[in-house]
PDB file of N, CA and C in Angstrom:
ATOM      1  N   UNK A   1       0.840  -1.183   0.000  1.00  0.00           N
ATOM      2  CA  UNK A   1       0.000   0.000   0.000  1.00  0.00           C
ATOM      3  C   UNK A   1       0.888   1.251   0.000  1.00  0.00           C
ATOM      4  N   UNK A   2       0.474   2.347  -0.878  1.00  0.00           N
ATOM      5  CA  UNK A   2       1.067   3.331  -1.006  1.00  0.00           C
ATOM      6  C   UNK A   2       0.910   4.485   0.325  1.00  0.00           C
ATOM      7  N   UNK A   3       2.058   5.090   0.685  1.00  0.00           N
ATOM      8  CA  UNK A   3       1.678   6.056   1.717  1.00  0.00           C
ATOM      9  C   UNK A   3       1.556   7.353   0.686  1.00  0.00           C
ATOM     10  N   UNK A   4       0.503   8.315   1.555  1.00  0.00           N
ATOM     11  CA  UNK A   4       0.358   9.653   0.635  1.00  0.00           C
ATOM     12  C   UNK A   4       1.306  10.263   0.460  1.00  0.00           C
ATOM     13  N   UNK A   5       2.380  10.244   0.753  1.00  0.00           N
ATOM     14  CA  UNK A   5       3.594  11.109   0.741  1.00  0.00           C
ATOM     15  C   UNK A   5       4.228  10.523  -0.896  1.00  0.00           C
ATOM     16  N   UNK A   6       3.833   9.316  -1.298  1.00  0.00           N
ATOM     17  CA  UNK A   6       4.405   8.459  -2.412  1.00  0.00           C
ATOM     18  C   UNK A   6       3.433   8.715  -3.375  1.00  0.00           C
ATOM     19  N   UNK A   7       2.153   8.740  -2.832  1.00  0.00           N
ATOM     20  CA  UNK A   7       1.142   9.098  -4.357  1.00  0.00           C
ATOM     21  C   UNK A   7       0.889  10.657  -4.299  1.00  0.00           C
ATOM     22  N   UNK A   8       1.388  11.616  -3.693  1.00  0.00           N
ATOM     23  CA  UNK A   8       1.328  13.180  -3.781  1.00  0.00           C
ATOM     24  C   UNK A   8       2.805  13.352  -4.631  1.00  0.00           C
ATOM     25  N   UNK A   9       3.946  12.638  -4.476  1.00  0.00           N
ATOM     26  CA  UNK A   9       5.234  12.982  -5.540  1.00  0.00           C
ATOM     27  C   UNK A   9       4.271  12.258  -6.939  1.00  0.00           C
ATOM     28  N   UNK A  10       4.052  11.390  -6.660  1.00  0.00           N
ATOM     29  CA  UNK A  10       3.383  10.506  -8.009  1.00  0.00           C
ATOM     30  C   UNK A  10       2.595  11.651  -9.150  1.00  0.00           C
ATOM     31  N   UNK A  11       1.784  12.243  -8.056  1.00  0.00           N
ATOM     32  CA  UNK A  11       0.786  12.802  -8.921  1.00  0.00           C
ATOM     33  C   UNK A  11       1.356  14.485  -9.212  1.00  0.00           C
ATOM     34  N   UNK A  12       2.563  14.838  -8.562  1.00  0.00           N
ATOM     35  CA  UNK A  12       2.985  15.757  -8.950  1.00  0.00           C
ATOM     36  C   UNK A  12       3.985  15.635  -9.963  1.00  0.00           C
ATOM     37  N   UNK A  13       4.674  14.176  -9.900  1.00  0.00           N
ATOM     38  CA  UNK A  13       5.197  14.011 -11.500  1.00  0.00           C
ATOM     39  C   UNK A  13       4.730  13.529 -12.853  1.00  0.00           C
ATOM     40  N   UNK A  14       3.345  13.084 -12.521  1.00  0.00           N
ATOM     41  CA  UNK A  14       3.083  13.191 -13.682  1.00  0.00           C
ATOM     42  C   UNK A  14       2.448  14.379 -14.412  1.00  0.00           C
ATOM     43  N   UNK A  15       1.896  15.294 -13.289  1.00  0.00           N
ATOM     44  CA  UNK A  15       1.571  16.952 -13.652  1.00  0.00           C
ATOM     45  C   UNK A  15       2.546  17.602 -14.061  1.00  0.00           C
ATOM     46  N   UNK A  16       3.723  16.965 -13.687  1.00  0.00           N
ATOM     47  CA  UNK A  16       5.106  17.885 -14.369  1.00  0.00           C
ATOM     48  C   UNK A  16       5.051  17.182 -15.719  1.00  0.00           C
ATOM     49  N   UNK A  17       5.279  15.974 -15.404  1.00  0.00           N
ATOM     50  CA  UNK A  17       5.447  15.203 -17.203  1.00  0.00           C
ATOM     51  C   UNK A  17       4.079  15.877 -18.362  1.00  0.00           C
ATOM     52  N   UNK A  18       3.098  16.116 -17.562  1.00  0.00           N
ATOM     53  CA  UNK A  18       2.058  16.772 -18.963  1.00  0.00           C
ATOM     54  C   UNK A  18       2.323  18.096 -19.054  1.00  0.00           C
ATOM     55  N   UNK A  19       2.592  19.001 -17.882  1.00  0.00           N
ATOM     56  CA  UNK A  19       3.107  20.469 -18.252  1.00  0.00           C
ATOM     57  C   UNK A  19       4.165  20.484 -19.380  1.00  0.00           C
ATOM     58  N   UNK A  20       5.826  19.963 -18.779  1.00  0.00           N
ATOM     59  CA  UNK A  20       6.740  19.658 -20.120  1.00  0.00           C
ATOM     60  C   UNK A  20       6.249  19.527 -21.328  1.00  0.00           C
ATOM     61  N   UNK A  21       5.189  18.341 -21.298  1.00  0.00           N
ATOM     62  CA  UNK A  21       4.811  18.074 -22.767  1.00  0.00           C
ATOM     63  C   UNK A  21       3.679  18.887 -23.376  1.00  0.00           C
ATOM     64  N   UNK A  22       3.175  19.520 -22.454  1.00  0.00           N
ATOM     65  CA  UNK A  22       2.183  20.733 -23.729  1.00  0.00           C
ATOM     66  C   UNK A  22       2.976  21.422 -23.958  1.00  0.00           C
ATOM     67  N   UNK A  23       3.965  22.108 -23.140  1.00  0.00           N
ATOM     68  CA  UNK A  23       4.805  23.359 -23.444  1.00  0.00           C
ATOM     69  C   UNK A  23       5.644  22.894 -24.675  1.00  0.00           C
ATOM     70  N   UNK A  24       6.005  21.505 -25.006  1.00  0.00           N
ATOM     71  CA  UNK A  24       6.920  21.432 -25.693  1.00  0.00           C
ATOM     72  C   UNK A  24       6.047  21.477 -27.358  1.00  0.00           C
ATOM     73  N   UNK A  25       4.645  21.053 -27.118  1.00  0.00           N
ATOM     74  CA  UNK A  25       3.918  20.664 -27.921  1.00  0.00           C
ATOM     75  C   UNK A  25       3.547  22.435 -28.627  1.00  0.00           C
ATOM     76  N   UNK A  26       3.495  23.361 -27.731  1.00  0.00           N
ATOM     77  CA  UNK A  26       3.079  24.524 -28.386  1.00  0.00           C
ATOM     78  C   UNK A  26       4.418  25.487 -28.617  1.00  0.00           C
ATOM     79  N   UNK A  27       5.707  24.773 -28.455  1.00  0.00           N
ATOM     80  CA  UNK A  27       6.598  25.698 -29.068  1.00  0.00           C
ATOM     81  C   UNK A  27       6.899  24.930 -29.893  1.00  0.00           C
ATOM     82  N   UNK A  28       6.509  23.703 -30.405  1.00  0.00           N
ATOM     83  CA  UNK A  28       7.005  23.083 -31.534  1.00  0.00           C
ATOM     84  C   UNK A  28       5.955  23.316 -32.458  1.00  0.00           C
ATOM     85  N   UNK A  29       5.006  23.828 -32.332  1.00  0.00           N
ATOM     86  CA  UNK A  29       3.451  24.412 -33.462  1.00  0.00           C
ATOM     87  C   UNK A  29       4.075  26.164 -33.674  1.00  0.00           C
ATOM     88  N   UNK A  30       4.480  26.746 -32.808  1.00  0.00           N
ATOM     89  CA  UNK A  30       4.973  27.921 -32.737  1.00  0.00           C
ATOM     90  C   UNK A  30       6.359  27.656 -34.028  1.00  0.00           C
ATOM     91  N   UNK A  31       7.356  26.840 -33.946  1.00  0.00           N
ATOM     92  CA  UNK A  31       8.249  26.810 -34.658  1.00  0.00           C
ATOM     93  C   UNK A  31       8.368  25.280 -35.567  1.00  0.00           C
ATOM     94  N   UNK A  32       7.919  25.429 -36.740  1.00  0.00           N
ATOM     95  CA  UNK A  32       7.906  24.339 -37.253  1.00  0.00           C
ATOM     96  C   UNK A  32       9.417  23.878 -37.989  1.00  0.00           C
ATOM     97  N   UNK A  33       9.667  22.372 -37.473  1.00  0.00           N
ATOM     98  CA  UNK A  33      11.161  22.614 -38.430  1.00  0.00           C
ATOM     99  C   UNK A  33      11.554  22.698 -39.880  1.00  0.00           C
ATOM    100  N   UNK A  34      10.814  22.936 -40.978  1.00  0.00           N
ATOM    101  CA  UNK A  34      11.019  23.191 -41.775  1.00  0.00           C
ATOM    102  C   UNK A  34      11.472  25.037 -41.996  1.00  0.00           C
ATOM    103  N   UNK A  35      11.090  25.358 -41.261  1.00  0.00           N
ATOM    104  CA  UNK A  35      11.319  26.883 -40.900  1.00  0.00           C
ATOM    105  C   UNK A  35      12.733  27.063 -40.443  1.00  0.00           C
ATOM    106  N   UNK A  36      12.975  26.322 -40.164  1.00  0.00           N
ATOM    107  CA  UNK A  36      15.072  26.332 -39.628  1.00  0.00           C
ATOM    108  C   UNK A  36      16.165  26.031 -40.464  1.00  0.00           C
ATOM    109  N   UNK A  37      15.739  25.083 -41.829  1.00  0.00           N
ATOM    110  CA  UNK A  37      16.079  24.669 -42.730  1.00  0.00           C
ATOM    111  C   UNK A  37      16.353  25.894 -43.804  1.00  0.00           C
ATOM    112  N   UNK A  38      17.164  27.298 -44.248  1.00  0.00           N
ATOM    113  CA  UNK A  38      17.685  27.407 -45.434  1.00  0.00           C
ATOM    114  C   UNK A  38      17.109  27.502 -46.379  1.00  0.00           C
ATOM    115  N   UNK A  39      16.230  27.745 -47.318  1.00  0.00           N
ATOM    116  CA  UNK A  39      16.138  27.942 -48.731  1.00  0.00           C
ATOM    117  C   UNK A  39      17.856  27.408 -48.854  1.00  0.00           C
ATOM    118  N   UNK A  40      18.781  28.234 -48.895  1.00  0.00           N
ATOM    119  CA  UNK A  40      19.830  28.078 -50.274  1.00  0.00           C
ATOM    120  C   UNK A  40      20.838  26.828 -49.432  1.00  0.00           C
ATOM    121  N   UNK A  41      20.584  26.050 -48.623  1.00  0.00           N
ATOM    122  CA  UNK A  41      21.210  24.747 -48.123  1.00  0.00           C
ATOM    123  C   UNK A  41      20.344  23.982 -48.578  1.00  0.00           C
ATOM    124  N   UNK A  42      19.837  23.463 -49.455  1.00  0.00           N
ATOM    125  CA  UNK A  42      19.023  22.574 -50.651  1.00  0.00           C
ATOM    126  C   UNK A  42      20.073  23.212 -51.817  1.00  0.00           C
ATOM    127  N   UNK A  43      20.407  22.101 -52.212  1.00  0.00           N
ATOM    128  CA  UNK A  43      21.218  22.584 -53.484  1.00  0.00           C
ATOM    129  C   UNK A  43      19.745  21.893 -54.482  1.00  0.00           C
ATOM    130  N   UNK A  44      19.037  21.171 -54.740  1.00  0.00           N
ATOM    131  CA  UNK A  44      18.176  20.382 -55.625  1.00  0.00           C
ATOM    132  C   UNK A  44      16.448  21.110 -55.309  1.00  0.00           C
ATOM    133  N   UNK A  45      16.548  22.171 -54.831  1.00  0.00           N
ATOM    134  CA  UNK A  45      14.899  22.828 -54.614  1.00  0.00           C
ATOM    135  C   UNK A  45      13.752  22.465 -55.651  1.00  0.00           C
ATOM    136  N   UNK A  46      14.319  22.497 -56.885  1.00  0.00           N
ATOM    137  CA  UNK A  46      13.221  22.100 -57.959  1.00  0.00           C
ATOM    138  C   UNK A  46      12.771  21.227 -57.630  1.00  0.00           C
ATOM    139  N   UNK A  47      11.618  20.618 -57.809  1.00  0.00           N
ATOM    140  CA  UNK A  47      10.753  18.758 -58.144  1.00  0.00           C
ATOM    141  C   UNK A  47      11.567  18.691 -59.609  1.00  0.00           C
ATOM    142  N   UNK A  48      12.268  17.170 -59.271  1.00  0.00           N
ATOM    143  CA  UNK A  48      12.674  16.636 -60.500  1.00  0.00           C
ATOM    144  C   UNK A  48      11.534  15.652 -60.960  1.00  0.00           C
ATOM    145  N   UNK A  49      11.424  15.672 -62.178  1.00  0.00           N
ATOM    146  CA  UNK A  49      10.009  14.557 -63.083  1.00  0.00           C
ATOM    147  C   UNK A  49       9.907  13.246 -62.878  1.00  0.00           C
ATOM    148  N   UNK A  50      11.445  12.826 -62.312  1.00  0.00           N
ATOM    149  CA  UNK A  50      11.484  11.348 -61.922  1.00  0.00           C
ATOM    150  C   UNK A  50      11.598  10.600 -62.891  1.00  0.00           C
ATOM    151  N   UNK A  51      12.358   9.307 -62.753  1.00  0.00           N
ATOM    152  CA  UNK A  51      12.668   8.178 -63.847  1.00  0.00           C
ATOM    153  C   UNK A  51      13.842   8.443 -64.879  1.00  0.00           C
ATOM    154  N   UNK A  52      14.527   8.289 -65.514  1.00  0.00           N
ATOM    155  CA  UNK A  52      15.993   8.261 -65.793  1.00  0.00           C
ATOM    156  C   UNK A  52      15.572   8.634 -67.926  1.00  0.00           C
ATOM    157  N   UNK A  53      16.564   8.859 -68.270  1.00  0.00           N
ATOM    158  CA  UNK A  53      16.318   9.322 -69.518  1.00  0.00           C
ATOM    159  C   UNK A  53      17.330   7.418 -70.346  1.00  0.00           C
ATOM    160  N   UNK A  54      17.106   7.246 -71.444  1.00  0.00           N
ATOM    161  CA  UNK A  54      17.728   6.183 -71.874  1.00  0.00           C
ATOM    162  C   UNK A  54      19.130   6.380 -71.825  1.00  0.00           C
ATOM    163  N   UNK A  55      19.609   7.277 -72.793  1.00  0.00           N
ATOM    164  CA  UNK A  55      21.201   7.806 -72.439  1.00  0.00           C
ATOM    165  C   UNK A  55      21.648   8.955 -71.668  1.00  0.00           C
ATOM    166  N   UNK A  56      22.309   8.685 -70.347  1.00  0.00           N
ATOM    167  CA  UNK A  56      22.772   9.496 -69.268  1.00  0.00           C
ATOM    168  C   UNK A  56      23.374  10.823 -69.812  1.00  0.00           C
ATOM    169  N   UNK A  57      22.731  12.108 -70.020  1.00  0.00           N
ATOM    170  CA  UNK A  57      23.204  13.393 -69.969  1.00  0.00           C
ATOM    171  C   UNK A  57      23.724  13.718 -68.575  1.00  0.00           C
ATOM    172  N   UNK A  58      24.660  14.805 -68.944  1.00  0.00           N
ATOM    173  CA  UNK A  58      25.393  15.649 -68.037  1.00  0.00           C
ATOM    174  C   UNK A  58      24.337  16.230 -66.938  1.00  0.00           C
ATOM    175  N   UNK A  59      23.559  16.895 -67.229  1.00  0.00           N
ATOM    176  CA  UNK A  59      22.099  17.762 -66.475  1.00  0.00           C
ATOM    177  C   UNK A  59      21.784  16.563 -65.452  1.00  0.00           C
ATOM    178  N   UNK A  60      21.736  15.258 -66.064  1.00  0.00           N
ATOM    179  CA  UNK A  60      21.121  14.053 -65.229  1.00  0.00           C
ATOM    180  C   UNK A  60      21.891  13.591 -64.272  1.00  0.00           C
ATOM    181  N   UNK A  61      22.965  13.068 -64.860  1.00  0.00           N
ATOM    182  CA  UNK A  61      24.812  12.802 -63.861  1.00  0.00           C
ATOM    183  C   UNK A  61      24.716  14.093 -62.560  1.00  0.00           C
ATOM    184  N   UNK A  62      24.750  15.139 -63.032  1.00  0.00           N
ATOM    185  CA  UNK A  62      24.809  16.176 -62.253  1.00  0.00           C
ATOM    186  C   UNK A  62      23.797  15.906 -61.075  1.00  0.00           C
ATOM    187  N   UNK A  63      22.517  15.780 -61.063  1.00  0.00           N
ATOM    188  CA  UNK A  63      21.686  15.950 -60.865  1.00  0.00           C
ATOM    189  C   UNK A  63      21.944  14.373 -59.550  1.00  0.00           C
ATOM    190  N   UNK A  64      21.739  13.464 -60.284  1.00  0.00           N
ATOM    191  CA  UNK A  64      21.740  12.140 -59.688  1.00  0.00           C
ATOM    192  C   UNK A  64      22.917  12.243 -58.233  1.00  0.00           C
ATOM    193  N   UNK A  65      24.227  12.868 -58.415  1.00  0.00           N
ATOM    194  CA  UNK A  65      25.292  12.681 -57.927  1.00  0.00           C
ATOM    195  C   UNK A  65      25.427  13.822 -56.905  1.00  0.00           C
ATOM    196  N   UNK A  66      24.167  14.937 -56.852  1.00  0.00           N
ATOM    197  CA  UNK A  66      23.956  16.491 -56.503  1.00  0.00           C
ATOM    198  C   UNK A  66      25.391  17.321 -56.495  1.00  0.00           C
ATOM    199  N   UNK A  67      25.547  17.664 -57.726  1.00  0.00           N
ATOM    200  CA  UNK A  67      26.531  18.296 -58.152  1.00  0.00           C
ATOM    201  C   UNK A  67      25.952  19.398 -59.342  1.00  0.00           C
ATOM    202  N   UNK A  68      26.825  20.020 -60.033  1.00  0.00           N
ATOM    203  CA  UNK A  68      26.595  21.065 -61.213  1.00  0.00           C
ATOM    204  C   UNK A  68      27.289  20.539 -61.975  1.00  0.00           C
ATOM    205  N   UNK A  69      26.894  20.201 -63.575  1.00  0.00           N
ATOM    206  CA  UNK A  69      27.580  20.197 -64.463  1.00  0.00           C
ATOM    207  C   UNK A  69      29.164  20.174 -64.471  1.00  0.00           C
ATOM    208  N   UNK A  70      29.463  21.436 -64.208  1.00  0.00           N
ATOM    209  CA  UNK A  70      30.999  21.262 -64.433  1.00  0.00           C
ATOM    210  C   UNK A  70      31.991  22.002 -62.997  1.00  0.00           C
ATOM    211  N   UNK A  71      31.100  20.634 -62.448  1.00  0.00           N
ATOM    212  CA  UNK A  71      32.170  20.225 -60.970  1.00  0.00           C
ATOM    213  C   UNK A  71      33.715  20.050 -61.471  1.00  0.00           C
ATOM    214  N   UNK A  72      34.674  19.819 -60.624  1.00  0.00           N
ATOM    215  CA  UNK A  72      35.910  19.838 -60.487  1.00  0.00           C
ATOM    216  C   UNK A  72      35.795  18.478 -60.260  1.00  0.00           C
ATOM    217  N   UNK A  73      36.607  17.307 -61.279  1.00  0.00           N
ATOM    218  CA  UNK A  73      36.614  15.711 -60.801  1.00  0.00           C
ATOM    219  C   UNK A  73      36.856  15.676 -59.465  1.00  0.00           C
ATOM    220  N   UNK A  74      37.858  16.514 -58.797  1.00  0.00           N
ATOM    221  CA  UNK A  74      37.683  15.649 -57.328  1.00  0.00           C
ATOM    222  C   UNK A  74      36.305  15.624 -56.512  1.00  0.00           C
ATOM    223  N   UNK A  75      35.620  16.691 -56.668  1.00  0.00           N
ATOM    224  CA  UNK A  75      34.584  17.220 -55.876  1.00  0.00           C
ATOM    225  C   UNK A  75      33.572  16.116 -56.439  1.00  0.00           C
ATOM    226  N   UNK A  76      33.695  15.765 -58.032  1.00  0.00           N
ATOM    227  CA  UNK A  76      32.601  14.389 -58.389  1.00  0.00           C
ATOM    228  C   UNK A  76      33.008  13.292 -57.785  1.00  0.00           C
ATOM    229  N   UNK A  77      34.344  13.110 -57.711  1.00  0.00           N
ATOM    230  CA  UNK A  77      34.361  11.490 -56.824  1.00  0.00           C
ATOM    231  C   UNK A  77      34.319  11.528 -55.432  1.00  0.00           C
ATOM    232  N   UNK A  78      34.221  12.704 -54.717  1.00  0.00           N
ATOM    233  CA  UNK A  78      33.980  12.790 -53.754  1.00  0.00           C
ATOM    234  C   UNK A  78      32.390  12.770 -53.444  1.00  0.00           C
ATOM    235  N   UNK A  79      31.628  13.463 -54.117  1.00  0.00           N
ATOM    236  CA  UNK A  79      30.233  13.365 -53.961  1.00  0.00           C
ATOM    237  C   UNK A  79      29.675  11.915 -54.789  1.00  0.00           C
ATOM    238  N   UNK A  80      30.587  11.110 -55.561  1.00  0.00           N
ATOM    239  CA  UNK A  80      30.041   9.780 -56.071  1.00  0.00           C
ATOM    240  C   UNK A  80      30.702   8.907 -54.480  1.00  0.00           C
ATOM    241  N   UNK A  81      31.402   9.083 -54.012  1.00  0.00           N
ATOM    242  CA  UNK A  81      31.905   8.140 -52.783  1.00  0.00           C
ATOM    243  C   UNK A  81      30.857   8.815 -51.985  1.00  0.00           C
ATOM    244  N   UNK A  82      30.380   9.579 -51.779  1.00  0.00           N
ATOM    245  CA  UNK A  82      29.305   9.263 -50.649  1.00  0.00           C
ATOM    246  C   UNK A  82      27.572   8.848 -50.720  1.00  0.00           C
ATOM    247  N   UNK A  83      28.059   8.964 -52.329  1.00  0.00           N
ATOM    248  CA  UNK A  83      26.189   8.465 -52.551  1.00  0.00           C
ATOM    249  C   UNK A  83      26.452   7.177 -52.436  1.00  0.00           C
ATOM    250  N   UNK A  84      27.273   6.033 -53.238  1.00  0.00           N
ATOM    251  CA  UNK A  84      28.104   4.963 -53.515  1.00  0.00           C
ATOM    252  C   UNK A  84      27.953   4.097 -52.255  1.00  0.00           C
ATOM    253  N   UNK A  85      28.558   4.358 -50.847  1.00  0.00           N
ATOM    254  CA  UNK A  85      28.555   4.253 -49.828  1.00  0.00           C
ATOM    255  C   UNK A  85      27.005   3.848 -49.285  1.00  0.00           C
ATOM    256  N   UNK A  86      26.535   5.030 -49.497  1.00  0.00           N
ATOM    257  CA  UNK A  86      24.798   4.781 -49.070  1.00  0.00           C
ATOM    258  C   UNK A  86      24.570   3.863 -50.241  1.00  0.00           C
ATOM    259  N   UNK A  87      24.146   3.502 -51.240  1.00  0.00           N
ATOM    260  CA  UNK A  87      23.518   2.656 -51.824  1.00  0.00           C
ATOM    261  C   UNK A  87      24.308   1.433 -52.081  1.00  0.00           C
ATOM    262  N   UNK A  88      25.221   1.318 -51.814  1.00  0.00           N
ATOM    263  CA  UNK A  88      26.268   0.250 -52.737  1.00  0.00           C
ATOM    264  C   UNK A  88      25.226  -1.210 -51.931  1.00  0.00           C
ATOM    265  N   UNK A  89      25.242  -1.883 -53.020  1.00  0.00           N
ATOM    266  CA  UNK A  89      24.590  -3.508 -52.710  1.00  0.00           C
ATOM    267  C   UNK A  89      24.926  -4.368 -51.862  1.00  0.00           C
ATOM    268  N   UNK A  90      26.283  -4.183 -51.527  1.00  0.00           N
ATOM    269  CA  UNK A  90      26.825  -4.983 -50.244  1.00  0.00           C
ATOM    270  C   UNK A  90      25.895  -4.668 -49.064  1.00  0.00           C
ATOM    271  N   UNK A  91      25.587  -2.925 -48.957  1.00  0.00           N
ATOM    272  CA  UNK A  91      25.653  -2.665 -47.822  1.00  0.00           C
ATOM    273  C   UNK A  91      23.906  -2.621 -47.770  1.00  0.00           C
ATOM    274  N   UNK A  92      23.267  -3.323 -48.421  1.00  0.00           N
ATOM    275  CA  UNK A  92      21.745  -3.437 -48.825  1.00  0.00           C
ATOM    276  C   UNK A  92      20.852  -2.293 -49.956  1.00  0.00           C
ATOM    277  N   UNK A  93      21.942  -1.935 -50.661  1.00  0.00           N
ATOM    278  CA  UNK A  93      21.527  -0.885 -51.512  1.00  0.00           C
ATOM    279  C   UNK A  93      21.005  -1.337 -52.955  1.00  0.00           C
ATOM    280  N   UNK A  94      20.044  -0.699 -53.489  1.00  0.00           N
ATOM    281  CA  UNK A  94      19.882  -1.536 -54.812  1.00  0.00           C
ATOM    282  C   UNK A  94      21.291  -1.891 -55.933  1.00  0.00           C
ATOM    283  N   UNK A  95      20.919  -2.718 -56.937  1.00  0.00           N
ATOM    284  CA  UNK A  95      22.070  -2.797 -57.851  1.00  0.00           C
ATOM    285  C   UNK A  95      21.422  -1.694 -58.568  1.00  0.00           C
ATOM    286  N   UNK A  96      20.044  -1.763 -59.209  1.00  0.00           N
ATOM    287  CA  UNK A  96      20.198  -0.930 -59.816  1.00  0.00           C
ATOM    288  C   UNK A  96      20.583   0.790 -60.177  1.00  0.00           C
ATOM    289  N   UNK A  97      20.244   1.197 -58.985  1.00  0.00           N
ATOM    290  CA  UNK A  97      20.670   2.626 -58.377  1.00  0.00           C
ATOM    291  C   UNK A  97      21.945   2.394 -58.124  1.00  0.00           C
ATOM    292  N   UNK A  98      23.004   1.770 -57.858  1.00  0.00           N
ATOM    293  CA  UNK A  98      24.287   1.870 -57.807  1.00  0.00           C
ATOM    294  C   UNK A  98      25.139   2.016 -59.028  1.00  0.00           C
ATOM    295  N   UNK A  99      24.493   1.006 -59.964  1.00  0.00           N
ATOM    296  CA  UNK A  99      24.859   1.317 -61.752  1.00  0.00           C
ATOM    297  C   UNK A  99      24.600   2.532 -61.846  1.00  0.00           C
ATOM    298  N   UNK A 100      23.565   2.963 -61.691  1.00  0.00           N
ATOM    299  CA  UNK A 100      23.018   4.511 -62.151  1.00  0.00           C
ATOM    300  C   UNK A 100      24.489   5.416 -61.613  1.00  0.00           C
ATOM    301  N   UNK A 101      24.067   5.710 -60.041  1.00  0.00           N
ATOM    302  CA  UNK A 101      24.940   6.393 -59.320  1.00  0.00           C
ATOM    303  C   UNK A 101      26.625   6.293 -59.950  1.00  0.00           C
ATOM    304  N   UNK A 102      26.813   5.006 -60.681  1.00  0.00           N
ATOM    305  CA  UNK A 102      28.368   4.328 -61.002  1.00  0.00           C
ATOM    306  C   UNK A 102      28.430   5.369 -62.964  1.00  0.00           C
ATOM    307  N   UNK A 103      27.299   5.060 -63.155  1.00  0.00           N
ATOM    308  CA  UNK A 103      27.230   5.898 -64.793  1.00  0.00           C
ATOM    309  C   UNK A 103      26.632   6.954 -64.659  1.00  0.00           C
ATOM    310  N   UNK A 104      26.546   7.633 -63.690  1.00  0.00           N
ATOM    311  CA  UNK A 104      26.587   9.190 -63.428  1.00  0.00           C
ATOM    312  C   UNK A 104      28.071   9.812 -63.364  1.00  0.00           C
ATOM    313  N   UNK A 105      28.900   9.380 -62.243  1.00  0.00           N
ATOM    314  CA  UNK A 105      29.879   9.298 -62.278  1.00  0.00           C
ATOM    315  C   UNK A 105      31.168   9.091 -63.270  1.00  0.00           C
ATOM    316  N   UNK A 106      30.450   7.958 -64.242  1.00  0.00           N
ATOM    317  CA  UNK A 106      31.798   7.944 -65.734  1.00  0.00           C
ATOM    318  C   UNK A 106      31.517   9.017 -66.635  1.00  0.00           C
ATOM    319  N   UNK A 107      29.954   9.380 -66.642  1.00  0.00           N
ATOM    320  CA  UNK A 107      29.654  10.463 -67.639  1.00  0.00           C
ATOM    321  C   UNK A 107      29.719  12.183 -67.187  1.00  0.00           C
ATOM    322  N   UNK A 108      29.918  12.183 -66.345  1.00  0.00           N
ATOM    323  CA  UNK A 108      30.927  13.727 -65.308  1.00  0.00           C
ATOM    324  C   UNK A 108      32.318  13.880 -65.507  1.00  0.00           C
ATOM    325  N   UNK A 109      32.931  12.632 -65.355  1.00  0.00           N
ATOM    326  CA  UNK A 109      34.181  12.463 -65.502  1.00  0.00           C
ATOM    327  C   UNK A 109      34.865  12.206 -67.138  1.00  0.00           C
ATOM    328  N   UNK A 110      33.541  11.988 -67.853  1.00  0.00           N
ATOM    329  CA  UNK A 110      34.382  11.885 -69.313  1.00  0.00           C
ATOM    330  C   UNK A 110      34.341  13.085 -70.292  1.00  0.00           C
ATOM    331  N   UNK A 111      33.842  13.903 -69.893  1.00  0.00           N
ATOM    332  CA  UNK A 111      33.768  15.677 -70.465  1.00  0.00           C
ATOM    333  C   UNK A 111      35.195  15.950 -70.901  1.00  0.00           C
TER     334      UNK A 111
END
């Protein structure tokens, strides 16, 4: 059996635990996080149309690898090693998006 001294902390922590959580609930409606996020830290803001063209253009490579056209090769194998990484098939990534990501990469680099 509980003594009142044990269900008066009880019931004053859980009045604390719902105070915390409205307060947290109406400064997170007050500040939504998309509001903290940058416009110009999105390098890709447009909606792309989706689905791949038959032969890989530059605009597409670029695009796939989030780079510009006429990146500096190191800066492309640096941004192909970290997409690469995330998708590569070993590490449960598709094959097919890794080809892609892999012939984005030869067609940046063969300009």
């Amino acid at each position: 059996m509980a003594t009142p001294i044990a269900l008066i902390v009880a019931g004053l922590g859980a009045a604390g635990t719902f105070a915390l959580a409205r307060r947290g609930a109406v400064i997170a409606s007050k500040y939504p996080l998309k509001s903290f996020i940058p416009k110009w830290s999105l390098p890709m803001t447009q909606k792309f149309p989706g689905g791949f063209s038959s032969t890989m253009t530059p605009q597409e490579a670029a695009h796939i690898l989030g780079v510009k056209p006429n990146t500096p090769k190191d800066q492309i194998k640096l941004a192909h090693k970290k997409i690469i990484t995330l998708n590569h098939p070993d590490a449960g990534g598709s094959t097919y998006l890794a080809s892609k990501i892999n012939e984005a990469k030869d067609c940046l680099l063969k300009k």
